[in-house]
C-alpha atoms as a PDB file:
ATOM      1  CA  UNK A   1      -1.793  -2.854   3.386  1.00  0.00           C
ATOM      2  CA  UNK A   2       0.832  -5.635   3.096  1.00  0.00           C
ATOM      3  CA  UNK A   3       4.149  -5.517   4.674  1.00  0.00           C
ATOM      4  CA  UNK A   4       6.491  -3.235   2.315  1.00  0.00           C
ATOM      5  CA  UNK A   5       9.767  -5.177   1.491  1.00  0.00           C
ATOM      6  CA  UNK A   6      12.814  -2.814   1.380  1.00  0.00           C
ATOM      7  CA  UNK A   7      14.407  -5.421  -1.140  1.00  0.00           C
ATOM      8  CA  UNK A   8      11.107  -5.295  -3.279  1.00  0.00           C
ATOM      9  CA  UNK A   9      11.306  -1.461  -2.844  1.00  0.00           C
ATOM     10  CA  UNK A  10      15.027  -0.587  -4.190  1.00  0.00           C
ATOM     11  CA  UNK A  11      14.180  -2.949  -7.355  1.00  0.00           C
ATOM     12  CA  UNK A  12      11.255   0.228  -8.279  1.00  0.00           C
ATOM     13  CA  UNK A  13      12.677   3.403 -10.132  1.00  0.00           C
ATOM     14  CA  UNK A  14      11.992   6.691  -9.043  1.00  0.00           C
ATOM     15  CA  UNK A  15       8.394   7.295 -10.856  1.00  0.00           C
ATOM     16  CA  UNK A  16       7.130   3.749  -9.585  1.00  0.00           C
ATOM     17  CA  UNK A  17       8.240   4.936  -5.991  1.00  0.00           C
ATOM     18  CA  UNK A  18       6.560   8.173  -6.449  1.00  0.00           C
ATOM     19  CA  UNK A  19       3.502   6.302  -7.571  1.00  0.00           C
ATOM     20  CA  UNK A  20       3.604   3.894  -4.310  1.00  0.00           C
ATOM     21  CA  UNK A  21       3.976   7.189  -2.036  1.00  0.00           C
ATOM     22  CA  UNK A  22       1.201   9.238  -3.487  1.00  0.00           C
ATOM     23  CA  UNK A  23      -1.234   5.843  -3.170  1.00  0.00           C
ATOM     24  CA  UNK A  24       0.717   5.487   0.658  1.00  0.00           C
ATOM     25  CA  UNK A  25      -0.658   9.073   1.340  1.00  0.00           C
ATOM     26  CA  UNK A  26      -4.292   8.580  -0.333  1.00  0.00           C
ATOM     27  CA  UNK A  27      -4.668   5.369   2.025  1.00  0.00           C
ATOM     28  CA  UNK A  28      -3.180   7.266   5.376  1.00  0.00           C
ATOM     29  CA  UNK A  29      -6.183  10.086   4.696  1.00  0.00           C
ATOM     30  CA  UNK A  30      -8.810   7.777   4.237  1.00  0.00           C
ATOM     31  CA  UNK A  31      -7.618   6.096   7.299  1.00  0.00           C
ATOM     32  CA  UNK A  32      -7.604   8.984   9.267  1.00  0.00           C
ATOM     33  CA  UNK A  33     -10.618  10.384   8.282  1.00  0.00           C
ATOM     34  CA  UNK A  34     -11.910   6.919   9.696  1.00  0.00           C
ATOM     35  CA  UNK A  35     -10.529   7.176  12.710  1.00  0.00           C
ATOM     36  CA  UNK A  36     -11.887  10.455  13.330  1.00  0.00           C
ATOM     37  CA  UNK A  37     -15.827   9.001  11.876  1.00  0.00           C
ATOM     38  CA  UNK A  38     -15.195   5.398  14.752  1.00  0.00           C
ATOM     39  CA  UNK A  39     -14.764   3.256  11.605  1.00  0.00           C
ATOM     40  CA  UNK A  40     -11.528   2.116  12.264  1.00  0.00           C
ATOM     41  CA  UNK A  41     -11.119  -1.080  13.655  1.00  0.00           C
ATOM     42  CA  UNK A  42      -7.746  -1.310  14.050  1.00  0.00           C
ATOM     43  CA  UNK A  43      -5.525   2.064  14.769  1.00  0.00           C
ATOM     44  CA  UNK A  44      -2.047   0.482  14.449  1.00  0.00           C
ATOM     45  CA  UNK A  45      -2.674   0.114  10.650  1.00  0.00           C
ATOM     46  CA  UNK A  46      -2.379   4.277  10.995  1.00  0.00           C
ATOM     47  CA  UNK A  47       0.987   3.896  12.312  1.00  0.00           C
ATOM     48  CA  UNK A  48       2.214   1.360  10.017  1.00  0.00           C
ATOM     49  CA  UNK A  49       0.987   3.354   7.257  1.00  0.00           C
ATOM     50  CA  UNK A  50       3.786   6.481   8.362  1.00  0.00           C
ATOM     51  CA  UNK A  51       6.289   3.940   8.833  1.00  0.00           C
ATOM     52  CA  UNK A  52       5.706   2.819   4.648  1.00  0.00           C
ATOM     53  CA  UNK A  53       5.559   6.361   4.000  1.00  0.00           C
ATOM     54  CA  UNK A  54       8.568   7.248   5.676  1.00  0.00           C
ATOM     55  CA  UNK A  55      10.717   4.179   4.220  1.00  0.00           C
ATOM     56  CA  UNK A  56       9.565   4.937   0.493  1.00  0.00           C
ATOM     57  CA  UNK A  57      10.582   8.696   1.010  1.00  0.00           C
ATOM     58  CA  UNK A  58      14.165   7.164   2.506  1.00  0.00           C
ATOM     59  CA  UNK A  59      14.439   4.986  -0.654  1.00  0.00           C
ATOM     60  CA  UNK A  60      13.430   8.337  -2.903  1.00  0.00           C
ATOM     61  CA  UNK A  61      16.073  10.345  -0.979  1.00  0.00           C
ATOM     62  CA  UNK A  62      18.691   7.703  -1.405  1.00  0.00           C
ATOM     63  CA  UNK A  63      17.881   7.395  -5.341  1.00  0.00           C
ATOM     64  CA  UNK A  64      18.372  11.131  -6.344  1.00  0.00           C
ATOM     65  CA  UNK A  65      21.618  11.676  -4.376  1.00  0.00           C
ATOM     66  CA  UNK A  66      22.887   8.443  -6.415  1.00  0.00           C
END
């Protein structure tokens, strides 16, 4: 996955963020499940995978208590 842009991000509405958090969550699954199989070539991509999770849920969070 691409670096997330937190400029690119605060231009999406709620739903759209919703949308890119439930496909963030799909991909850190299939990622784990790879680790745990020895597919995964690189492991950071696991970690950088939270990190977009956690900023879109910051950016959700900051939307409803506007």
């Amino acid at each position: 996955m691409p670096q997330l842009k937190v400029k690119e991000l605060r231009n999406l509405t709620a739903d759209e963020l919703k949308e890119k958090l439930g496909a963030l969550k799909k991909e850190l699954f299939s990622l784990r499940v790879q680790a745990k199989l020895g597919k995964l070539e690189k492991h950071t991509s696991i970690k950088i995978t939270k990190k977009h999770v956690a900023r879109v849920n910051t950016l959700l969070r900051e939307k409803e208590s506007s």
